[in-house]
C-alpha atoms as a PDB file:
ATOM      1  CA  UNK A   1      39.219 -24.146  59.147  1.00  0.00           C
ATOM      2  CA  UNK A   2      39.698 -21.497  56.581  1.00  0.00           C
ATOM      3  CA  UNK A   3      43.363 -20.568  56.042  1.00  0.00           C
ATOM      4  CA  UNK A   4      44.260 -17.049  54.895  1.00  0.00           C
ATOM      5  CA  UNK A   5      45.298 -16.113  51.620  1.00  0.00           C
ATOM      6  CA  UNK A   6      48.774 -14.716  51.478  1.00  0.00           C
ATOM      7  CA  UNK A   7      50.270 -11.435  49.137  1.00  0.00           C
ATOM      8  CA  UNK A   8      52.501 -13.217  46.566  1.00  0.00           C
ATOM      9  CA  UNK A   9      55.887 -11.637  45.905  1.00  0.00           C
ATOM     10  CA  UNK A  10      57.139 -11.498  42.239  1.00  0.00           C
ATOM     11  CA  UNK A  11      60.893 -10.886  42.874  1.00  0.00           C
ATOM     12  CA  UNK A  12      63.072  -9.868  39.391  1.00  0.00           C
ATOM     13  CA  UNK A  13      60.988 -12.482  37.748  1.00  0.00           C
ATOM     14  CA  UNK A  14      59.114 -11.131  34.434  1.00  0.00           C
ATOM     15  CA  UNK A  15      55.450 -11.022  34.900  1.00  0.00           C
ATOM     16  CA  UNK A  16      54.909 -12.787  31.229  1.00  0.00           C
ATOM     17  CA  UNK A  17      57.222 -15.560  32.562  1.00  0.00           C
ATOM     18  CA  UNK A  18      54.827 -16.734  35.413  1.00  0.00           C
ATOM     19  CA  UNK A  19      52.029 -17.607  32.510  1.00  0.00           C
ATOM     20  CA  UNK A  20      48.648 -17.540  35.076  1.00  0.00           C
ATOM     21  CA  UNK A  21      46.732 -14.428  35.717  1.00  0.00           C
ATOM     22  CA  UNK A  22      43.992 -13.923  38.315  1.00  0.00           C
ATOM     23  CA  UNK A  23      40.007 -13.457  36.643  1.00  0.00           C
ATOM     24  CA  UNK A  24      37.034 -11.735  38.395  1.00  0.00           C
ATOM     25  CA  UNK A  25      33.426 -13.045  38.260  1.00  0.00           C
ATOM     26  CA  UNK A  26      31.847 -10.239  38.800  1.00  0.00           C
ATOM     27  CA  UNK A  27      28.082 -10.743  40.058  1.00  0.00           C
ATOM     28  CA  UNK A  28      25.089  -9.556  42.077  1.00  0.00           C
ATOM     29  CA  UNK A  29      22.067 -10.250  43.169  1.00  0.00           C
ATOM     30  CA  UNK A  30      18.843  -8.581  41.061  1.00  0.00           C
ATOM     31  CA  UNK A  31      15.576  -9.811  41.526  1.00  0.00           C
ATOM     32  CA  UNK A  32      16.483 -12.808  44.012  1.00  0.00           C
ATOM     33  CA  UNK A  33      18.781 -14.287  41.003  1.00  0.00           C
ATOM     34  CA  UNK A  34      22.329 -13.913  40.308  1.00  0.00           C
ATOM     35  CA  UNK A  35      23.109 -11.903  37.259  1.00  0.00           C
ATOM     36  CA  UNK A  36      27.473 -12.283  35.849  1.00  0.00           C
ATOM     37  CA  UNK A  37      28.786  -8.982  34.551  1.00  0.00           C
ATOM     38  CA  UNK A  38      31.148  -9.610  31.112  1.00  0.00           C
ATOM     39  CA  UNK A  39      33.319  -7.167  29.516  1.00  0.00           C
ATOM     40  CA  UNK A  40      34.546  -7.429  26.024  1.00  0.00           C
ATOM     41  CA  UNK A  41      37.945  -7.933  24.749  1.00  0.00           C
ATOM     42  CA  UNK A  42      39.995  -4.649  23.287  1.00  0.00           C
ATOM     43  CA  UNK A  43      40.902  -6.257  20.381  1.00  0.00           C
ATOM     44  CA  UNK A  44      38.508  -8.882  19.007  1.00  0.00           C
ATOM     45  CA  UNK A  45      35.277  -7.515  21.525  1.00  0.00           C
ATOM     46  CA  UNK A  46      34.500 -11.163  22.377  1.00  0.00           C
ATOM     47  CA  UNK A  47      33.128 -11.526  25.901  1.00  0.00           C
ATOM     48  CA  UNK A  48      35.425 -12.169  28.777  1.00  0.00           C
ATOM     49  CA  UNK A  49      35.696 -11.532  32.884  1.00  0.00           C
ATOM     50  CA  UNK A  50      38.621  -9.491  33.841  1.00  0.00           C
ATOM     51  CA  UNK A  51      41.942 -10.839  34.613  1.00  0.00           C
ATOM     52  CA  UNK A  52      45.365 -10.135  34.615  1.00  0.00           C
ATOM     53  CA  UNK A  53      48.676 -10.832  35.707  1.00  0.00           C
ATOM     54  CA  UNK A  54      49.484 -11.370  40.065  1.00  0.00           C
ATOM     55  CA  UNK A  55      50.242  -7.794  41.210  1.00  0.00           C
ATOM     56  CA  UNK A  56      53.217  -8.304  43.496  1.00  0.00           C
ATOM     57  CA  UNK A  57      52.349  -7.565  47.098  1.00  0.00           C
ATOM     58  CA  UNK A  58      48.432  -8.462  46.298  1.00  0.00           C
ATOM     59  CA  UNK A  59      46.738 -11.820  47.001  1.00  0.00           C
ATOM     60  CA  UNK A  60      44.888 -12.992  43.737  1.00  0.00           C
ATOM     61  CA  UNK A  61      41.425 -12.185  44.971  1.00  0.00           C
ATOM     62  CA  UNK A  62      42.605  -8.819  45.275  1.00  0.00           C
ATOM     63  CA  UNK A  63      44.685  -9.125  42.265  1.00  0.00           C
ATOM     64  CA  UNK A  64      41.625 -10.198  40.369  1.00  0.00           C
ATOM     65  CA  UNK A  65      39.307  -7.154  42.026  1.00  0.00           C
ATOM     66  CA  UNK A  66      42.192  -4.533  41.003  1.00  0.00           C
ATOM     67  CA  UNK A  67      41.494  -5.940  37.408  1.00  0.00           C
ATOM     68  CA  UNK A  68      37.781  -5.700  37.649  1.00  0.00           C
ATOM     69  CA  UNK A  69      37.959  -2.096  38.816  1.00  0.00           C
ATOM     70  CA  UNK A  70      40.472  -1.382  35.611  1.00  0.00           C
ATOM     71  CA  UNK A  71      38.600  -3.068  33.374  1.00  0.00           C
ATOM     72  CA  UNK A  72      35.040  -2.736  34.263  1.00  0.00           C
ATOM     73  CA  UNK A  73      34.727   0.272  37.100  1.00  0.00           C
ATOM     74  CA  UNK A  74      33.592  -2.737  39.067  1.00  0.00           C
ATOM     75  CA  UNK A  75      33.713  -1.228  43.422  1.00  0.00           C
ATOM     76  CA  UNK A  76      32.987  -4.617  44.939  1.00  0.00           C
ATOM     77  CA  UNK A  77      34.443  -6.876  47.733  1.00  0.00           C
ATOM     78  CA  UNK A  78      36.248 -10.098  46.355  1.00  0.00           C
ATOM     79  CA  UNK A  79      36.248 -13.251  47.966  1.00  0.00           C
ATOM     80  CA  UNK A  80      39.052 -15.655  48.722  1.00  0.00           C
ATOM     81  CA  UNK A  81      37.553 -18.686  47.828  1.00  0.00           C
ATOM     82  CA  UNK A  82      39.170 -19.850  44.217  1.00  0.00           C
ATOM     83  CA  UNK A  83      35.823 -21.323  42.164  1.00  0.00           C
ATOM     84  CA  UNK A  84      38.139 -22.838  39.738  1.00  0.00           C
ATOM     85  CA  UNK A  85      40.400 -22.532  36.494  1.00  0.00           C
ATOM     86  CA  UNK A  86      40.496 -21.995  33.259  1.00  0.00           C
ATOM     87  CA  UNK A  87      43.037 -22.153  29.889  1.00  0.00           C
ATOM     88  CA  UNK A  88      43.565 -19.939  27.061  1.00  0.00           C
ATOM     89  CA  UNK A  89      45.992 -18.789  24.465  1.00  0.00           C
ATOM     90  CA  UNK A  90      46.629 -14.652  25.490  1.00  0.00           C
ATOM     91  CA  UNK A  91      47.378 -13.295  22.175  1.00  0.00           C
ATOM     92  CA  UNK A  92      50.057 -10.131  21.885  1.00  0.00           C
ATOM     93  CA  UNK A  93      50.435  -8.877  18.302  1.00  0.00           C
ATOM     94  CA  UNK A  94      49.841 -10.972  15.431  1.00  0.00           C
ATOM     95  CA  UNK A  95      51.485 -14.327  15.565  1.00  0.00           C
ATOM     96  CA  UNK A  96      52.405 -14.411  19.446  1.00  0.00           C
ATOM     97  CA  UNK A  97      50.620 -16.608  21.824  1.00  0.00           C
ATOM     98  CA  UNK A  98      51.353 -17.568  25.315  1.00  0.00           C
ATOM     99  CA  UNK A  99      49.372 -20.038  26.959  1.00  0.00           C
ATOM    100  CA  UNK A 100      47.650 -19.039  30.232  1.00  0.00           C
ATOM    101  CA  UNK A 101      45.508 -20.141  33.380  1.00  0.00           C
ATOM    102  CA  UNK A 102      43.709 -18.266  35.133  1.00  0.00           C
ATOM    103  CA  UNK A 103      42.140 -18.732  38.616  1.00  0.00           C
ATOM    104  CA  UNK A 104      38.835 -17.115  38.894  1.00  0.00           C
ATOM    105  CA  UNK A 105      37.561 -15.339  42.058  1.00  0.00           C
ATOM    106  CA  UNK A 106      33.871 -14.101  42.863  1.00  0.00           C
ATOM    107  CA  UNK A 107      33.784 -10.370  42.991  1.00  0.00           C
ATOM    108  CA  UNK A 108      30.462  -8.920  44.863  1.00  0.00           C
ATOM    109  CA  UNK A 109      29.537  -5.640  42.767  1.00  0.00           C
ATOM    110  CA  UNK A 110      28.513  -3.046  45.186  1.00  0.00           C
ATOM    111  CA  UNK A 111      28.340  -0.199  42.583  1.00  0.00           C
ATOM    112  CA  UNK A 112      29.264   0.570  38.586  1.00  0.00           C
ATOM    113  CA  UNK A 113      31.922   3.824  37.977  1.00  0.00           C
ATOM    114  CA  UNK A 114      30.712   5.681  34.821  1.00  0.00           C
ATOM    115  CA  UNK A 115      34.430   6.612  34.579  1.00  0.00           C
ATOM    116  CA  UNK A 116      37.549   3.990  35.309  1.00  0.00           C
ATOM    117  CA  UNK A 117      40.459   3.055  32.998  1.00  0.00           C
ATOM    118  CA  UNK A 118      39.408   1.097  30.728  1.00  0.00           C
ATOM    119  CA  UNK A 119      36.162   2.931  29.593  1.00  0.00           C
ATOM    120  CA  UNK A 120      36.602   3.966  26.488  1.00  0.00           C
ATOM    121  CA  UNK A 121      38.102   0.994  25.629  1.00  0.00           C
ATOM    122  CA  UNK A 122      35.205  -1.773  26.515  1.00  0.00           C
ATOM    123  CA  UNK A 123      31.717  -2.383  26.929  1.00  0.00           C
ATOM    124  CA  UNK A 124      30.106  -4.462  29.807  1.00  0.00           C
ATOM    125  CA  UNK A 125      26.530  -5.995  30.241  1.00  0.00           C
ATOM    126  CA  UNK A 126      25.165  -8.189  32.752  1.00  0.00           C
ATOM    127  CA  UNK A 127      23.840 -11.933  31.750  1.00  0.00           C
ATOM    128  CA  UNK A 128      22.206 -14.490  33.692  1.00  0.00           C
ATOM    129  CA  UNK A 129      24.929 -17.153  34.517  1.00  0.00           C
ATOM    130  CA  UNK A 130      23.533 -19.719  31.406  1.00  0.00           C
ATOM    131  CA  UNK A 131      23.747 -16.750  29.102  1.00  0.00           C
ATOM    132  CA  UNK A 132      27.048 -15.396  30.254  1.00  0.00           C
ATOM    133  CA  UNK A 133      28.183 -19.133  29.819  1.00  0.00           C
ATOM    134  CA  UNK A 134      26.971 -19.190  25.882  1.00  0.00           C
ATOM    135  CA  UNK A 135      29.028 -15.694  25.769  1.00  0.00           C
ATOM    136  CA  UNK A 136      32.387 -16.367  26.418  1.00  0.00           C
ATOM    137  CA  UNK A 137      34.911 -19.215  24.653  1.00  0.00           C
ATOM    138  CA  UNK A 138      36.475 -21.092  26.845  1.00  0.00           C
ATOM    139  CA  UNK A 139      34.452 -24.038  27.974  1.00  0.00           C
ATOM    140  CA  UNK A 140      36.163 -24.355  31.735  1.00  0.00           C
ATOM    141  CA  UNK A 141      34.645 -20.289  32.203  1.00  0.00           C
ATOM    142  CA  UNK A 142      31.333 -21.371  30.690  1.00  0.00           C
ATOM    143  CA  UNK A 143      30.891 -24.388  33.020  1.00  0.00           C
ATOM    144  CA  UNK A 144      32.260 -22.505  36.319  1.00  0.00           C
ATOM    145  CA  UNK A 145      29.572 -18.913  34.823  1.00  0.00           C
ATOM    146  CA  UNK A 146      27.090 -21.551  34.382  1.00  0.00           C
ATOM    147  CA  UNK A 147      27.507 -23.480  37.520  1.00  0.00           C
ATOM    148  CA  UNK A 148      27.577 -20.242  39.804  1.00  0.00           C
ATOM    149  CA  UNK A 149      26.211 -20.379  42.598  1.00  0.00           C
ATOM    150  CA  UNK A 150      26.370 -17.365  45.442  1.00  0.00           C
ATOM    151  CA  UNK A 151      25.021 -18.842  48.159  1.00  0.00           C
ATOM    152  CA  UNK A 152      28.528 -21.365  48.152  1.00  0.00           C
ATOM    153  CA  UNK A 153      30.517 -18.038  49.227  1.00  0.00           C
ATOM    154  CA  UNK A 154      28.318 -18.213  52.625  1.00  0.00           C
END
């Protein structure tokens, strides 16, 4: 039986405080294969999925699809089903680091906006999942981009 994922309710509480954020993997289908879409970073332009903090009244998947729409122009349909975490330090200024998890969700691209955002402020390129994998660094992301597999979702 498949429960339901619930809205979550931040209530006073200070979105920095709650230290996870909700990623997107972003993929479709070209060719029979699955291709990942990656965006880079603002600051450093390393390659990343798009997260961000739980959006009160939103349920992560949809959390994590808002994000992919800022982010990357990404119109898709998320799905509920959590493929795993992953750890990192989110930087703010120069010497500030908080550590974060995020949960990644699979986000089915429909279509690409030209204009969303974010556009001016990243690129984006799609990768097969073993190349998106060698892209990004954190090694939980590269093992759940390299281990992606759509057909799980079904």
């Amino acid at each position: 039986m498949m429960l339901k994922q619930l809205p979550i309710t931040i209530r006073g509480e200070n979105k920095t405080d709650v230290r996870s954020q909700f990623a997107a993997l972003c993929y479709r289908i070209n060719g029979g294969r699955p291709e990942i879409l990656l965006i880079t970073a603002r600051r450093s332009g390393r390659w990343i999925v798009p997260k961000g903090w739980p959006m009160d009244g939103m349920t992560p998947a949809a959390s994590a699809c808002r994000e992919a729409w800022e982010e990357a122009g990404v119109i898709g349909k998320p799905s509920d089903r959590c493929l795993g975490l992953y750890s990192y330090t989110k930087t703010w200024g120069f010497d500030t680091g908080v550590p974060c998890v995020a949960m990644i969700y699979p986000v089915q691209v429909k279509a690409l906006a030209a204009d969303y955002p974010e556009s001016h402020e990243r690129r984006r390129k799609w990768f097969s999942p073993k190349k998106a994998a060698a892209r990004v660094s954190e090694p939980e992301l590269a093992r759940i981009l390299r281990d992606f597999d759509p057909r799980i979702l079904h």
